[in-house]
Protein backbone atom coordinates (compact mmCIF):
# COMPACT_ATOMS: atom_id res chain seq x y z
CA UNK A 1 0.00 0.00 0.00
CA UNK A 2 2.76 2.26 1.24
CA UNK A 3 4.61 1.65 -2.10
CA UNK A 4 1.74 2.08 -4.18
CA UNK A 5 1.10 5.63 -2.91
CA UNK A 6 4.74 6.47 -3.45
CA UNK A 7 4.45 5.87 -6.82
CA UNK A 8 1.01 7.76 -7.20
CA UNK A 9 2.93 11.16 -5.26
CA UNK A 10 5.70 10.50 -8.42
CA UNK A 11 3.62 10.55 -11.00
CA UNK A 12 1.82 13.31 -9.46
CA UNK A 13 5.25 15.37 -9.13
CA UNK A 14 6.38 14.47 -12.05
CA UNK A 15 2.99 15.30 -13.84
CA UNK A 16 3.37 18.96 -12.14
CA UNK A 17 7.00 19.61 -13.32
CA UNK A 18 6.13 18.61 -17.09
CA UNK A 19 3.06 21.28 -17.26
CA UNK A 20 3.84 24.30 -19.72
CA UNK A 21 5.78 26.93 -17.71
CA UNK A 22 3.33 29.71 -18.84
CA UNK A 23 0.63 27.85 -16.56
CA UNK A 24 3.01 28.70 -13.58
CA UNK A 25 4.65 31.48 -13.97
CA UNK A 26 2.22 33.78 -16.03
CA UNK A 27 1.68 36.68 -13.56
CA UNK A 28 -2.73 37.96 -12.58
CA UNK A 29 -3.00 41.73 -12.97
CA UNK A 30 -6.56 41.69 -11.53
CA UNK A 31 -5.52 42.72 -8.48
CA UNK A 32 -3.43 45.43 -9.39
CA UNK A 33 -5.91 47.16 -11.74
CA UNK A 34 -8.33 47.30 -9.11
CA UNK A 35 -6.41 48.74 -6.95
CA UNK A 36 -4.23 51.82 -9.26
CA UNK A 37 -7.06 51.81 -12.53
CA UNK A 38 -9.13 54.84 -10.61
CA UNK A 39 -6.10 56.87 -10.14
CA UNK A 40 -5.80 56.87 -13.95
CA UNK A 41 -7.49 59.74 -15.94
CA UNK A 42 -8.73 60.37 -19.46
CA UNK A 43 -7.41 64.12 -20.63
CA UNK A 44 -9.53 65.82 -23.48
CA UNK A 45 -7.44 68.89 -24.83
CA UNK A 46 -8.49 71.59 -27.36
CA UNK A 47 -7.19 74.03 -29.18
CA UNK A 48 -8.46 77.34 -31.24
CA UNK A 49 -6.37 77.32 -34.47
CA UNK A 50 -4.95 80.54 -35.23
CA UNK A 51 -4.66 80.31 -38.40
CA UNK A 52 -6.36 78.51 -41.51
CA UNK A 53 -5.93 74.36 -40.98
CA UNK A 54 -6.23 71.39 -43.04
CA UNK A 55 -9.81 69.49 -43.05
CA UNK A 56 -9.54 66.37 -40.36
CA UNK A 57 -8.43 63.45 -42.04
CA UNK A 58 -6.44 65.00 -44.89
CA UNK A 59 -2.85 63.90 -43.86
CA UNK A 60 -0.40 66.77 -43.82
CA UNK A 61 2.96 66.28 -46.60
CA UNK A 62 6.39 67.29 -44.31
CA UNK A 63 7.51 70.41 -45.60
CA UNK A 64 10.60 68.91 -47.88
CA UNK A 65 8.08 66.57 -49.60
CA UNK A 66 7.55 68.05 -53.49
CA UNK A 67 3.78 67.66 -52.71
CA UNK A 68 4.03 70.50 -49.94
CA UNK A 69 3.51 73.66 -52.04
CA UNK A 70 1.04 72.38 -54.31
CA UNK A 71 -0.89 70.76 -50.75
CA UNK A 72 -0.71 73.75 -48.53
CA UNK A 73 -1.87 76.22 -51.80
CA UNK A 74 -5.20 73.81 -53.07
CA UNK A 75 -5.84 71.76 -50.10
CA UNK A 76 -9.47 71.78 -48.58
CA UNK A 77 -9.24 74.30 -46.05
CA UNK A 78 -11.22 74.76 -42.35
CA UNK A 79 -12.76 78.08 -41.25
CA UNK A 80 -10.56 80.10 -39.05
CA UNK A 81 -11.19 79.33 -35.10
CA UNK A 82 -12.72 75.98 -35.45
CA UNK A 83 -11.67 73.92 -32.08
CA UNK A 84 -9.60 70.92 -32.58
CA UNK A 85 -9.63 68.17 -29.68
CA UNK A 86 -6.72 65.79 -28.74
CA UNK A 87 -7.05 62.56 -26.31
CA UNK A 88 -4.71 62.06 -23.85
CA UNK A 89 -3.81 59.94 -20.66
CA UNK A 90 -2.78 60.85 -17.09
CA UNK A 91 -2.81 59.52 -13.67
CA UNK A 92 -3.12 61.87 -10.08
CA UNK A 93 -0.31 61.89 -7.86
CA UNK A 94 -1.70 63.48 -4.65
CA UNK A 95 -5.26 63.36 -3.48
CA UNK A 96 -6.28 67.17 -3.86
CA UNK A 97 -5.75 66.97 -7.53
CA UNK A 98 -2.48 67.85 -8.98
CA UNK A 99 -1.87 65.12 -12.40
CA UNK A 100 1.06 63.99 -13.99
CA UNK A 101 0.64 63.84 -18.17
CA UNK A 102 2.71 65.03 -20.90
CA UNK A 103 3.38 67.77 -22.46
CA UNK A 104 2.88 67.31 -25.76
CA UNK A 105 -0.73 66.37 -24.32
CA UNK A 106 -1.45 69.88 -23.16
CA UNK A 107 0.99 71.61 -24.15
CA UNK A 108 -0.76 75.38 -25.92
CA UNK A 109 -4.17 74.07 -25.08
CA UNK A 110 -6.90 76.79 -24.52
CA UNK A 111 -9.29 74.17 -22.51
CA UNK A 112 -8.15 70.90 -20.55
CA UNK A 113 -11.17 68.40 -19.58
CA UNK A 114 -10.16 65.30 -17.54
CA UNK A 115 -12.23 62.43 -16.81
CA UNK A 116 -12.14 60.35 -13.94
CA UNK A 117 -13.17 56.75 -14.19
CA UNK A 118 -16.53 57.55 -11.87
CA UNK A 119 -17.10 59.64 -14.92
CA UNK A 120 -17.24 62.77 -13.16
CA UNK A 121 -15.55 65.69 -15.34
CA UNK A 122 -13.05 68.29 -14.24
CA UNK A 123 -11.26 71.86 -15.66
CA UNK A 124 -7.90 71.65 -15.40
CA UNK A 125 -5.12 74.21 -15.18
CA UNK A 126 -1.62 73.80 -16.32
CA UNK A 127 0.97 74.35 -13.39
CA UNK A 128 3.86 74.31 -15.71
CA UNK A 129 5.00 72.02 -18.73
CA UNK A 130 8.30 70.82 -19.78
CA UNK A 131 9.03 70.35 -23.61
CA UNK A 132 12.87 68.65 -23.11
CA UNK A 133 11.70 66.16 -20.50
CA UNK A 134 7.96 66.08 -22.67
CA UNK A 135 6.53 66.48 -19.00
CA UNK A 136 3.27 68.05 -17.84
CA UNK A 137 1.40 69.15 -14.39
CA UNK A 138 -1.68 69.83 -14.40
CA UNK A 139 -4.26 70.33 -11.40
CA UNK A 140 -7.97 69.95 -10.72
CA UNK A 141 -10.13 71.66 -7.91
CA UNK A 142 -11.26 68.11 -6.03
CA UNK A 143 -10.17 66.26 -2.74
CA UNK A 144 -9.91 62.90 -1.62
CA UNK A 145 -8.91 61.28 -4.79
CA UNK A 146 -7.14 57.80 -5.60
CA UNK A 147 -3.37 58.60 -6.54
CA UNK A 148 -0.87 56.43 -7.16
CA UNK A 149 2.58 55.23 -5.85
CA UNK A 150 5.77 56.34 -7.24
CA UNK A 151 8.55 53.15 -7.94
CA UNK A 152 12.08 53.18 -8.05
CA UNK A 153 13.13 52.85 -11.44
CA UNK A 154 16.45 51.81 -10.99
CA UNK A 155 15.39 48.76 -9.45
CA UNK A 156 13.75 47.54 -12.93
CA UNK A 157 15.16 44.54 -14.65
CA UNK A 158 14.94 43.90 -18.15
CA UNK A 159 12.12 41.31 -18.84
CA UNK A 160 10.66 41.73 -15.91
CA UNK A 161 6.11 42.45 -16.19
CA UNK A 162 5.06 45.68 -16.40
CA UNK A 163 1.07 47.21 -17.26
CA UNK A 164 -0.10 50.19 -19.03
CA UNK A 165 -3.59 52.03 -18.26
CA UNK A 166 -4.86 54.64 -20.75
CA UNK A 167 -7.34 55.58 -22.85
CA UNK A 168 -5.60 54.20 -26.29
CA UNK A 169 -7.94 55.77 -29.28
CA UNK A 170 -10.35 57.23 -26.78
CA UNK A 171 -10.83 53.37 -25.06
CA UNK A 172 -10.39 54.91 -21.37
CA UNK A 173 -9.42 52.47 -18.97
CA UNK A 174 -7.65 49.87 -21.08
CA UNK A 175 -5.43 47.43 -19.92
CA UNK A 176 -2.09 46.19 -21.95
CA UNK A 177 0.74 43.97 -20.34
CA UNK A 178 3.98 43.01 -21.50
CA UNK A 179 7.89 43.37 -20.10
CA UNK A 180 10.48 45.82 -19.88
CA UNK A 181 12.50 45.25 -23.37
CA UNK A 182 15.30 47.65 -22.42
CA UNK A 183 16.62 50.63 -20.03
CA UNK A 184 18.19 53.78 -20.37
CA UNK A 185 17.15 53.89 -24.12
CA UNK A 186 18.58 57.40 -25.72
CA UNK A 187 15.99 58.26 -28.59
CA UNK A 188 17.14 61.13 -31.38
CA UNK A 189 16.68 64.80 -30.09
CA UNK A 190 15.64 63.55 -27.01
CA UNK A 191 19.05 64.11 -24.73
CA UNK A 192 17.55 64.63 -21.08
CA UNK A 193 15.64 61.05 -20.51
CA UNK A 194 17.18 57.55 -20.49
CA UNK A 195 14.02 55.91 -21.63
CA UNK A 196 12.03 52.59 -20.20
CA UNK A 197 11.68 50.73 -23.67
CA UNK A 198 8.38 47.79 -23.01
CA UNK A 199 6.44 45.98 -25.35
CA UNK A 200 3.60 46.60 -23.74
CA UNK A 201 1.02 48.20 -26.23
CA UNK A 202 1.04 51.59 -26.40
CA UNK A 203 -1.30 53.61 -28.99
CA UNK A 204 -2.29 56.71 -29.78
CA UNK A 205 -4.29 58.41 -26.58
CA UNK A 206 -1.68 56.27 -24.10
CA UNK A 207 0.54 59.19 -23.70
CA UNK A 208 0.64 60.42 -20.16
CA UNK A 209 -0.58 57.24 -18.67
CA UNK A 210 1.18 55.57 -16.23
CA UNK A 211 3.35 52.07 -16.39
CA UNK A 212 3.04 50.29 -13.68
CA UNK A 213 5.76 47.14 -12.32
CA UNK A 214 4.03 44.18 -10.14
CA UNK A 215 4.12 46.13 -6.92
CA UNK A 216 1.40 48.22 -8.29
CA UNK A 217 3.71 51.37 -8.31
CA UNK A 218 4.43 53.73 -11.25
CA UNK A 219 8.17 53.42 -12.89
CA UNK A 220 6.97 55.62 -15.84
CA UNK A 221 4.70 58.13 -18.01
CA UNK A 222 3.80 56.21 -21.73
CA UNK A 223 5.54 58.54 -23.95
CA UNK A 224 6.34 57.64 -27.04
CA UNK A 225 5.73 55.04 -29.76
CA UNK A 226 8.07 53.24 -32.49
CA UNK A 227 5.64 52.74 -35.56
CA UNK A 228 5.11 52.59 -39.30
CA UNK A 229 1.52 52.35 -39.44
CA UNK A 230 0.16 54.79 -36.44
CA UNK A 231 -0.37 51.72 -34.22
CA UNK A 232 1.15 49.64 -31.42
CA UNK A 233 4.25 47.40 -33.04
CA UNK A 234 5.48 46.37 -29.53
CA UNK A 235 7.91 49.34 -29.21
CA UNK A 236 6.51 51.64 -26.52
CA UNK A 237 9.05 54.49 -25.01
CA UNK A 238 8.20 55.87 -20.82
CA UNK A 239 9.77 58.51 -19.07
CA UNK A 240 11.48 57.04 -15.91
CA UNK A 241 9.39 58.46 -13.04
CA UNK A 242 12.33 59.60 -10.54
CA UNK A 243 12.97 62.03 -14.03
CA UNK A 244 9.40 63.15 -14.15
CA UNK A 245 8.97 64.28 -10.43
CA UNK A 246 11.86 66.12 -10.19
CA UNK A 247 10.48 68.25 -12.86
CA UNK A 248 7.24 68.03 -11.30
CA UNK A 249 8.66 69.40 -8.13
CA UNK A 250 10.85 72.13 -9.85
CA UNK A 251 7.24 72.95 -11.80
CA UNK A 252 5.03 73.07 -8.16
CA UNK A 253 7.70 75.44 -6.90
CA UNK A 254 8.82 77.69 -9.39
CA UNK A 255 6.40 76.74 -12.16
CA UNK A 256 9.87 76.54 -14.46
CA UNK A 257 12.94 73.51 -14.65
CA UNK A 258 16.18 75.04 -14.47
CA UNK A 259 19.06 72.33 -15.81
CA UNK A 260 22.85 72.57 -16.01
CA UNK A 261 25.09 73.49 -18.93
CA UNK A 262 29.17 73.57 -19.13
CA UNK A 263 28.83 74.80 -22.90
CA UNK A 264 30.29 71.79 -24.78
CA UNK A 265 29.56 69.99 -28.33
CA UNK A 266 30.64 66.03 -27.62
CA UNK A 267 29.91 62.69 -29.68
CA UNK A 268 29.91 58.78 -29.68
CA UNK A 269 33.59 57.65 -28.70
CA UNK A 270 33.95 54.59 -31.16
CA UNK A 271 36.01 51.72 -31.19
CA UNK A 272 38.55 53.33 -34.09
CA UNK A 273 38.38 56.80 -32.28
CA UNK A 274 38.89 55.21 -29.09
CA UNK A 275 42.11 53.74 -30.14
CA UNK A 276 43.35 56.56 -32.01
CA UNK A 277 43.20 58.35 -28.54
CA UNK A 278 44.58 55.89 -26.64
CA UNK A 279 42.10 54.52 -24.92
CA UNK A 280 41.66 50.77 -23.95
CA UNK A 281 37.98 50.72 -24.81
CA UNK A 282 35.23 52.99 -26.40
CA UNK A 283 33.62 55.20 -23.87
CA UNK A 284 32.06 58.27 -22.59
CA UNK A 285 31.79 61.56 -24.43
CA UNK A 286 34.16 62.69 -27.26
CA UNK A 287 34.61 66.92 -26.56
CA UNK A 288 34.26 68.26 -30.38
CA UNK A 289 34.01 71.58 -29.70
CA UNK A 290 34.25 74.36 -26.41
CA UNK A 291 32.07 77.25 -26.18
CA UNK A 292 34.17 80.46 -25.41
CA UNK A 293 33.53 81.70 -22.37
CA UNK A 294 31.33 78.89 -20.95
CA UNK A 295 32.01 76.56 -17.65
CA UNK A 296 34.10 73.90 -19.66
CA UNK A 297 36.22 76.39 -21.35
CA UNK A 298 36.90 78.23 -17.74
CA UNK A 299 37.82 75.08 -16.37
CA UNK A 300 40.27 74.16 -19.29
CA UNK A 301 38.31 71.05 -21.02
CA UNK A 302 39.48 71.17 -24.65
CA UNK A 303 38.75 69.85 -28.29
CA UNK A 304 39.63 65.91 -27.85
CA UNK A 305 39.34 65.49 -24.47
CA UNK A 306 37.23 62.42 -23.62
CA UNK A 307 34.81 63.04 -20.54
CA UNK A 308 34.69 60.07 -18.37
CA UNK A 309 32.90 61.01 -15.01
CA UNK A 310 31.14 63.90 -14.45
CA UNK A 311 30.38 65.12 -10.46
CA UNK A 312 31.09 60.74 -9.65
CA UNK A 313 28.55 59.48 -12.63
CA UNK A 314 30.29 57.05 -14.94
CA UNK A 315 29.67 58.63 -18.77
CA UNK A 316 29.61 55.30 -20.40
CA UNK A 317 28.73 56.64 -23.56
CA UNK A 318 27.83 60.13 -25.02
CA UNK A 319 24.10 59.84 -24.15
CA UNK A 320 24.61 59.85 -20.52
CA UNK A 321 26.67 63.02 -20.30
CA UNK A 322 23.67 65.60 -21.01
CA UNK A 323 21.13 63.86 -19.01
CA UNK A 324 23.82 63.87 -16.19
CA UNK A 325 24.55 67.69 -16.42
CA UNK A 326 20.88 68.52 -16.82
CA UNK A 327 20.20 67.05 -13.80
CA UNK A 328 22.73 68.99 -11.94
CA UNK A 329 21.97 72.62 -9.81
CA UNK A 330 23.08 75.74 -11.94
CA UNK A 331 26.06 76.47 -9.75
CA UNK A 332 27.14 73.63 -8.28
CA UNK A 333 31.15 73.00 -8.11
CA UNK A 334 31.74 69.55 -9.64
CA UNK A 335 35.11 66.94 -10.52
CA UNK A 336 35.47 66.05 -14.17
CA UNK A 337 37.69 63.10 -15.44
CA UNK A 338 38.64 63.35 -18.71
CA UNK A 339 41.08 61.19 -20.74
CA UNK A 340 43.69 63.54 -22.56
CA UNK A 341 47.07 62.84 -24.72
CA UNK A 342 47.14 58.96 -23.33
CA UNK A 343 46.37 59.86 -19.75
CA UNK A 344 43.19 60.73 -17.14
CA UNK A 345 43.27 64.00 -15.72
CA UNK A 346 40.87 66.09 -13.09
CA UNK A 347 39.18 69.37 -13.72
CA UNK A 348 37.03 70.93 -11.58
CA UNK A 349 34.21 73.49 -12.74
CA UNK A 350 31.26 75.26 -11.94
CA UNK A 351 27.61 74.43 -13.88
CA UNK A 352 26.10 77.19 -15.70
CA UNK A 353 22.31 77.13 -16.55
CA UNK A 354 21.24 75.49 -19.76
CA UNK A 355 19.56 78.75 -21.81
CA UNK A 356 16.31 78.55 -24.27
CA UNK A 357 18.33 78.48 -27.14
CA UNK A 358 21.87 78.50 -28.62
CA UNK A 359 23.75 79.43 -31.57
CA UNK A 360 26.63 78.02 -34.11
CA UNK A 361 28.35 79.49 -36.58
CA UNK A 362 28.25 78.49 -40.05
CA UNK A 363 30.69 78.42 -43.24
CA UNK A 364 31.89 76.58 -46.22
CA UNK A 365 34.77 77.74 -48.29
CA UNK A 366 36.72 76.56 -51.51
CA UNK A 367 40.46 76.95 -53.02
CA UNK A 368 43.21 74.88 -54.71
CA UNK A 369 43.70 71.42 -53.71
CA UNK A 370 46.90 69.21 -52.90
CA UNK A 371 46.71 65.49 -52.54
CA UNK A 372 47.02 63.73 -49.09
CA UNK A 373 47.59 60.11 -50.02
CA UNK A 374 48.10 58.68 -46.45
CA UNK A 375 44.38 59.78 -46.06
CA UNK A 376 42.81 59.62 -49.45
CA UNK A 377 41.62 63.57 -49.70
CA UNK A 378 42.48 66.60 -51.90
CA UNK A 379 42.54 69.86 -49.24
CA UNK A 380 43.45 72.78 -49.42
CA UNK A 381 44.14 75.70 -47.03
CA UNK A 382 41.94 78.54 -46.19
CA UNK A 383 42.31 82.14 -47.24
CA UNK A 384 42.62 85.05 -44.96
CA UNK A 385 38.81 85.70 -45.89
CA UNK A 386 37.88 82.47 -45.40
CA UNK A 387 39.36 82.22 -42.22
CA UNK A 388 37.72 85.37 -40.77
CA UNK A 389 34.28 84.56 -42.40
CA UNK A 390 34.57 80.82 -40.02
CA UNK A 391 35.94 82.65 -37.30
CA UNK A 392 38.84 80.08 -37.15
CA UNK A 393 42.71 80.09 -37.27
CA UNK A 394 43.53 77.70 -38.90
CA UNK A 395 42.18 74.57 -40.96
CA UNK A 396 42.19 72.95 -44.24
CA UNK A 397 39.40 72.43 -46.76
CA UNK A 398 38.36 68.75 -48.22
CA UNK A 399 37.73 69.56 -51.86
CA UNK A 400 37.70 66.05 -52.89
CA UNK A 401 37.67 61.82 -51.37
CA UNK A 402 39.44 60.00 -52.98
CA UNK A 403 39.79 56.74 -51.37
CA UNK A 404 36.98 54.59 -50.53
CA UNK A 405 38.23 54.21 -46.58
CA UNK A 406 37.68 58.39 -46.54
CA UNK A 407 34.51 57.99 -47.86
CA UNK A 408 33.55 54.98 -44.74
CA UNK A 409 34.78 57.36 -42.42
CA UNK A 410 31.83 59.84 -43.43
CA UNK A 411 34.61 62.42 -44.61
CA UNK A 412 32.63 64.56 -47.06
CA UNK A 413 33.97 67.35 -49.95
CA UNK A 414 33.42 70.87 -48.18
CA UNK A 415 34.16 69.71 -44.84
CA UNK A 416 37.04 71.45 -42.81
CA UNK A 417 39.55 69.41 -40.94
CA UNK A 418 40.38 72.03 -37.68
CA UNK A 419 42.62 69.61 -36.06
CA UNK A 420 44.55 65.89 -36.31
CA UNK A 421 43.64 64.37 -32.65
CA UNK A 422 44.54 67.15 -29.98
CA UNK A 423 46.72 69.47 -32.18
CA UNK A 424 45.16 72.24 -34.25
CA UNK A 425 45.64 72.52 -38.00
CA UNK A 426 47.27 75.52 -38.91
CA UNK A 427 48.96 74.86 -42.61
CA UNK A 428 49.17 71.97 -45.10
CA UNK A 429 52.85 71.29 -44.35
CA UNK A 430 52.23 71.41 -39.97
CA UNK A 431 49.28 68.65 -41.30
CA UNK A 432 51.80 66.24 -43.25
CA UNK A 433 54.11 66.40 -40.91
CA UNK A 434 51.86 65.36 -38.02
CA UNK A 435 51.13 62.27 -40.80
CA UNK A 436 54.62 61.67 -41.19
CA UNK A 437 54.95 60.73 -37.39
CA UNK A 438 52.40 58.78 -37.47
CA UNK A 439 52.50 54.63 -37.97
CA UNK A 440 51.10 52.86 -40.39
CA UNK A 441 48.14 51.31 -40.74
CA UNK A 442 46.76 52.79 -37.48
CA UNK A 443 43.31 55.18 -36.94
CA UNK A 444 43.90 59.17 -36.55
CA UNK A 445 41.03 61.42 -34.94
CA UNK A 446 39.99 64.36 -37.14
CA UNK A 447 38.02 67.27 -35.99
CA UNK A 448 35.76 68.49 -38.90
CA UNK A 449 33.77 71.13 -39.64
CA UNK A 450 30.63 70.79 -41.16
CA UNK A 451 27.56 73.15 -41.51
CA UNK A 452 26.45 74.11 -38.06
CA UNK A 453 28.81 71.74 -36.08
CA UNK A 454 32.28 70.10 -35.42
CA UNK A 455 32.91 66.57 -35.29
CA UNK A 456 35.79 64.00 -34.52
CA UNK A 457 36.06 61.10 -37.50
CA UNK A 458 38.17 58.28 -37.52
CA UNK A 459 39.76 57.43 -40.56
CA UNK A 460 42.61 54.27 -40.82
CA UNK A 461 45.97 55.37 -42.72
CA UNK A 462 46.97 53.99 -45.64
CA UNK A 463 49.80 51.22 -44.70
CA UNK A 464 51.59 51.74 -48.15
């Protein structure tokens, strides 16, 4: 008998251990819906258009398209000061009514409307908005309301369950589940948040809506989408929610975000420039240009240096750097690391405050070429005019590439090289000498000029 049931408790382990993992491990969101869903809100927010708009539903050609003129000069047209409406998501972070959305939700809207999921209907004000950080506050005249609880994003692991709430297409209240696919994600023009990529799906009407981990807590605001046909294809973007409230608590005192700024250009260290600069691996943020005058150039960074730590915080790539100044006080006195001529030094300077806008100079000259065979360019050296018109002192003009290694390394006819690694170029015979030294085979730095900016290129010397 006593065998006989030790063989039935086998069978029955053994019967356990072979059923399909997703009947085991599959996580129940009931719970946690109940519980966080009310503190989720549906935003309605028009606008008065001041001037003449396309008909809804007639897309809109981007201005470089060839269909643009002949669009915006016989398209149907809408009377002047007809309202247009946009759906939004939000969720409320304290009980007497202050909301956390985005901005481009709100942002220039004449009248807010959000929706609670008790279906009563509020006016909303806008305490302050944030384009860089795409955040928005917003508060309502009510008390006692469900809010939610803020997570620690830095505790997320990749693959772990995460759940969306928002009002997708105008659905309010729907539900989507899936896993964090990534952390830290830099997306283009968007410098100041290291995103929380999920598969989760996000649509149209998510944005501002929270994402919530397994402890029912909020780790970010649904942002952004990755699409090609307006819809979810399981690449949703959120703003890390430590990022968002410190704007939101810059915004609820001073109704304005104030971020740091040491006034430098940088880029992507690769693996070729890395080596060309000595450096045992590619890392943290190539300096391709210093603005006269601003914190970096008072505390003697320079063209080529390679900024490693900033104030303690690794810069393990060129992405991190202006999240990590942002986020620093106007004023404060900070270290700097920075890898120059085959060594790490230590600078120490003061933030200034990131401004509304900034300014580069432009150029683009032309002159008589000579051949540079090492590097597979024609260049030629700038005139007195030219040279005054760019505002530089030296530098040498590409006029044509040659060799199909210049043309990998991005090099481009009209670009000026300013400098070979850390030393300026000041005339075509400094340049070849400078080549002369150098060994075969191996990758050089270049600092070129091009349109609005300056950039370091690596480009491998020819071993003959």
């Amino acid at each position: 008998m006593l065998n006989k049931l030790n063989k039935m408790f086998v069978f029955a382990l053994v019967c356990l251990m072979l059923q399909p993992a997703s009947a085991r491990e599959l996580p129940d969101f009931t719970d946690l819906v109940e519980k966080q869903g009310a503190a989720v809100v549906n935003i309605s927010a028009t606008q008065i258009p001041r001037s003449t708009q396309v008909l809804p539903g007639v897309p809109i050609p981007p201005k470089n398209d060839p269909f643009y003129e002949f669009f915006n000069r016989f398209a149907p047209q809408m009377p002047r000061g007809r309202e247009l409406s946009s759906l939004g998501s939000g969720f409320i972070i304290s009980d007497d009514g202050y909301i956390l959305t985005n901005a481009h939700v709100v942002g220039g809207a004449e009248g807010i409307t959000v929706r609670l999921t008790d279906k009563r209907e509020f006016k909303a004000r806008v305490i302050g908005v944030d384009k860089r950080t795409d955040v928005a506050l917003i508060k309502i005249d009510a008390s006692g309301l469900p809010k939610v609880v803020p997570g620690d994003p830095s505790l997320l692991k990749v693959g772990e369950w995460v759940l969306a709430i928002g009002s997708p297409f105008g659905f309010d209240s729907s539900v989507t589940a899936g896993i964090i696919s990534a952390k830290g994600r830099a997306l283009p023009q968007e410098n100041y948040v290291p995103f929380i990529q999920t598969d989760a799906a996000i649509n149209p009407g998510n944005s501002g809506g929270p994402l919530f981990n397994m402890k029912g807590e909020v780790i970010g605001i649904n942002s952004q989408i990755y699409t090609r046909n307006g819809g979810s294809m399981g690449l949703g973007f959120a703003i890390p929610i430590d990022v968002a409230m410190d704007v939101v608590n810059q915004l609820r005192v001073s109704g304005k975000v104030t971020r740091g700024r040491i006034g430098v250009t940088i880029q992507e260290v690769t693996r070729d420039l890395a080596e060309s600069f000595g450096l045992n691996k590619a890392g943290g943020a190539l300096v391709s240009s210093v603005e006269k005058g601003g914190a970096a150039d008072k505390a003697g960074i320079h063209v080529s240096d390679v900024i490693l730590k900033f104030d303690g915080k690794t810069v393990s790539g060129s992405a991190d750097l202006p999240r990590i100044v942002a986020a620093t006080r106007p004023g404060s006195k900070v270290a700097v690391q920075v890898w120059r001529k085959g060594e790490s030094k230590e600078v120490h300077l003061t933030v200034g405050e990131m401004p509304s806008d900034g300014q580069q100079a432009q150029g683009g000259p032309a002159g008589a070429g000579e051949s540079l065979a090492r590097l597979g360019l024609v260049v030629s050296e700038l005139s007195a005019e030219q040279k005054s018109e760019l505002q530089v002192k030296g530098g040498l003009l590409v006029e044509e590439v040659k060799s199909s290694a210049a043309a990998r390394a991005d090099l481009r006819r009209g670009d000026i090289i300013l400098a070979i690694g850390n030393v300026e170029v000041s005339s075509l015979d400094q340049f070849n000498e400078i080549l002369k030294q150098m060994p075969k085979g191996r990758n050089v730095a270049l600092l070129v000029r091009r349109d609005e900016g300056a950039y370091y290129l690596a480009l491998k010397l020819d071993e003959k």
